[in-house]
N, C-alpha and C. Protein backbone atom coordinates (compact mmCIF):
# COMPACT_ATOMS: atom_id res chain seq x y z
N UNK A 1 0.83 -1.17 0.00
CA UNK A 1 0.00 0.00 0.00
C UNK A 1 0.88 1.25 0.00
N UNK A 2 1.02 1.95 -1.16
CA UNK A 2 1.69 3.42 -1.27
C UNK A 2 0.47 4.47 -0.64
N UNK A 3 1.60 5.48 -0.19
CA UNK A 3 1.04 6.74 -0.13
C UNK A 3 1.50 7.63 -0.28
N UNK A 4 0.92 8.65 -0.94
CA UNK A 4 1.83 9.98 -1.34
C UNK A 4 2.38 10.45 0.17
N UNK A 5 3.91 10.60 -0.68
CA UNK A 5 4.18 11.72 0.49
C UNK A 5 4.45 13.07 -0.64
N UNK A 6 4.50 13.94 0.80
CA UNK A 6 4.93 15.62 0.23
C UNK A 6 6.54 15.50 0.24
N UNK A 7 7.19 16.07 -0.85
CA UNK A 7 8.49 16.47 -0.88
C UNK A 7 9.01 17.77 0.26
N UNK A 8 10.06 17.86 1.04
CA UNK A 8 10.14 18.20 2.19
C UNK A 8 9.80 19.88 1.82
N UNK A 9 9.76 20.02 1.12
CA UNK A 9 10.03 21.59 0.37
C UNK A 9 8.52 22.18 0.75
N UNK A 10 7.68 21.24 0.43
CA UNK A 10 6.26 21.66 0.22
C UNK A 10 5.52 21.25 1.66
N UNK A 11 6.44 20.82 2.46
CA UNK A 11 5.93 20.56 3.99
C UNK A 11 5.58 21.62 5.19
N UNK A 12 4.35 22.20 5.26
CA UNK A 12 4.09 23.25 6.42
C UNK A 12 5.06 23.49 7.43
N UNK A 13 5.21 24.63 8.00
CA UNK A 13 6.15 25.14 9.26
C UNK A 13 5.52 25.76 9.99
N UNK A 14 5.83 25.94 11.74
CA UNK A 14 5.31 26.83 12.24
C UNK A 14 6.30 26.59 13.08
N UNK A 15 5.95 28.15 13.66
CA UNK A 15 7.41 28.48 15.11
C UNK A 15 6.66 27.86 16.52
N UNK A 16 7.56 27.38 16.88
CA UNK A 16 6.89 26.90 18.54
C UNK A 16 7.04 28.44 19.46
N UNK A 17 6.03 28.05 20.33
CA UNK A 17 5.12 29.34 21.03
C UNK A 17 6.57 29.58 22.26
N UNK A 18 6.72 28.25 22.87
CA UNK A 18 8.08 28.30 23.69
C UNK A 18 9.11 28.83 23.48
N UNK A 19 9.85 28.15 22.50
CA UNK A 19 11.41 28.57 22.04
C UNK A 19 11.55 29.25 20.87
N UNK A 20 10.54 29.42 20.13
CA UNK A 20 10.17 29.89 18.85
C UNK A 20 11.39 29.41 17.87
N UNK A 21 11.88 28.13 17.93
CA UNK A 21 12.18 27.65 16.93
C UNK A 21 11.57 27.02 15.72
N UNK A 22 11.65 26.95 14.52
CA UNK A 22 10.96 26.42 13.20
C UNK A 22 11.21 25.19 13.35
N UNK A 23 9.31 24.28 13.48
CA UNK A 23 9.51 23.04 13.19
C UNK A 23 8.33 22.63 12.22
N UNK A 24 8.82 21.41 11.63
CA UNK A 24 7.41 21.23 10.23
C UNK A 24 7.05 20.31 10.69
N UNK A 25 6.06 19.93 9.52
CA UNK A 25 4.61 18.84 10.03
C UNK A 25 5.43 17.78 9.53
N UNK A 26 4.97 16.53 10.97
CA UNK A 26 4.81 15.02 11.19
C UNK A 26 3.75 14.51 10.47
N UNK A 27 4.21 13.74 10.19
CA UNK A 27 3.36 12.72 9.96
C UNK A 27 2.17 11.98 11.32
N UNK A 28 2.54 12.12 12.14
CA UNK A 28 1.89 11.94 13.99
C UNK A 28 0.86 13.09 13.85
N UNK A 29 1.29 14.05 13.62
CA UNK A 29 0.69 15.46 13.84
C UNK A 29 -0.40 15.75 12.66
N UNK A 30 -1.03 14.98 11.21
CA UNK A 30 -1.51 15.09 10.60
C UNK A 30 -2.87 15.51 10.63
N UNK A 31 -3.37 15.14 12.09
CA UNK A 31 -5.36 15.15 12.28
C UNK A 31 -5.03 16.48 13.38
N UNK A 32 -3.76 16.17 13.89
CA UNK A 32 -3.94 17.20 14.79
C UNK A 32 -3.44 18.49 14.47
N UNK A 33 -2.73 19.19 13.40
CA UNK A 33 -1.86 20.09 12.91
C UNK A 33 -2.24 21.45 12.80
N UNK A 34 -3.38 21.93 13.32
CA UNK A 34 -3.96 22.99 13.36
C UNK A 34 -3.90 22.93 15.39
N UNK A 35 -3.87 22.33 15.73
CA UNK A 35 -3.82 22.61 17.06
C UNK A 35 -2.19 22.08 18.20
N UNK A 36 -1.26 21.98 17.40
CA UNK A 36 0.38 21.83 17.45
C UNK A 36 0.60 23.48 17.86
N UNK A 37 1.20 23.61 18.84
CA UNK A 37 2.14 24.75 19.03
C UNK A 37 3.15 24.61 19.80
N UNK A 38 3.86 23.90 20.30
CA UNK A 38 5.31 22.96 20.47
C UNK A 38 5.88 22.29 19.82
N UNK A 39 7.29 22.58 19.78
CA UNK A 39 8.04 21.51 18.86
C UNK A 39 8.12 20.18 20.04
N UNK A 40 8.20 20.09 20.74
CA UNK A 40 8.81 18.77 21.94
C UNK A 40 7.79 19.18 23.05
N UNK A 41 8.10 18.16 23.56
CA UNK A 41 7.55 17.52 24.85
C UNK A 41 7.83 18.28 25.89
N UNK A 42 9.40 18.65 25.87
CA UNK A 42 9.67 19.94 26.73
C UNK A 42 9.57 20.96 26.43
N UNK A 43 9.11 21.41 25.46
CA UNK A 43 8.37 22.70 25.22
C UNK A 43 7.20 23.00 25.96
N UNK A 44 6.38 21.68 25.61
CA UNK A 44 4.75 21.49 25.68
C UNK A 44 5.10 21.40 27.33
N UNK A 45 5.40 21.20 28.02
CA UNK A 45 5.68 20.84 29.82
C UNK A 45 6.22 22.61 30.23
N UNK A 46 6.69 23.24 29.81
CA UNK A 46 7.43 24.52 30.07
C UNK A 46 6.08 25.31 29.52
N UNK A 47 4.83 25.07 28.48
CA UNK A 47 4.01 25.92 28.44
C UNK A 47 2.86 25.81 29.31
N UNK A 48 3.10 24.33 29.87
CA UNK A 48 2.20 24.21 30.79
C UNK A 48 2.42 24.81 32.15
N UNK A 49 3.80 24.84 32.34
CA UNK A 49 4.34 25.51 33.59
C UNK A 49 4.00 27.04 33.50
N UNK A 50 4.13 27.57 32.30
CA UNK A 50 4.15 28.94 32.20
C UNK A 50 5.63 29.58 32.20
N UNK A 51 6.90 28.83 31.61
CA UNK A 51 8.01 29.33 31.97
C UNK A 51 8.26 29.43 30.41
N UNK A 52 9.19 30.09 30.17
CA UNK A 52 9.91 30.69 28.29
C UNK A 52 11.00 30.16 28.39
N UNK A 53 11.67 30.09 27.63
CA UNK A 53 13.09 29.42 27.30
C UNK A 53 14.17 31.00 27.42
N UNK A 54 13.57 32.00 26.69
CA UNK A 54 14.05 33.37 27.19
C UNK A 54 13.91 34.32 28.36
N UNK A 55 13.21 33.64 29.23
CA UNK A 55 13.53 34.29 30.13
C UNK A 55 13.68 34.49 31.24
């Protein structure tokens, strides 16, 4: 069973809310990709805390 993939070029980005580094769309993240605003796990734990990476 094939499935298209996207060539990396044409793959969505968004900055994480935490560290505001650029990360693109998973394949994991496909149903959910409108509601992603962490790149990692320790991002997502530091926004839950309420702490920034800057500051």
């Amino acid at each position: 069973m094939k499935t298209s993939r996207r060539p990396k070029s044409t793959t969505p980005d968004k900055v994480c809310l935490v560290c505001g580094r650029p990360f693109s769309w998973r394949r994991k993240w496909a149903r959910d990709w409108a509601l992603v605003k962490t790149c990692s796990d320790r991002c997502k734990l530091d926004l839950r805390r309420g702490e920034r990476a800057d500051a």
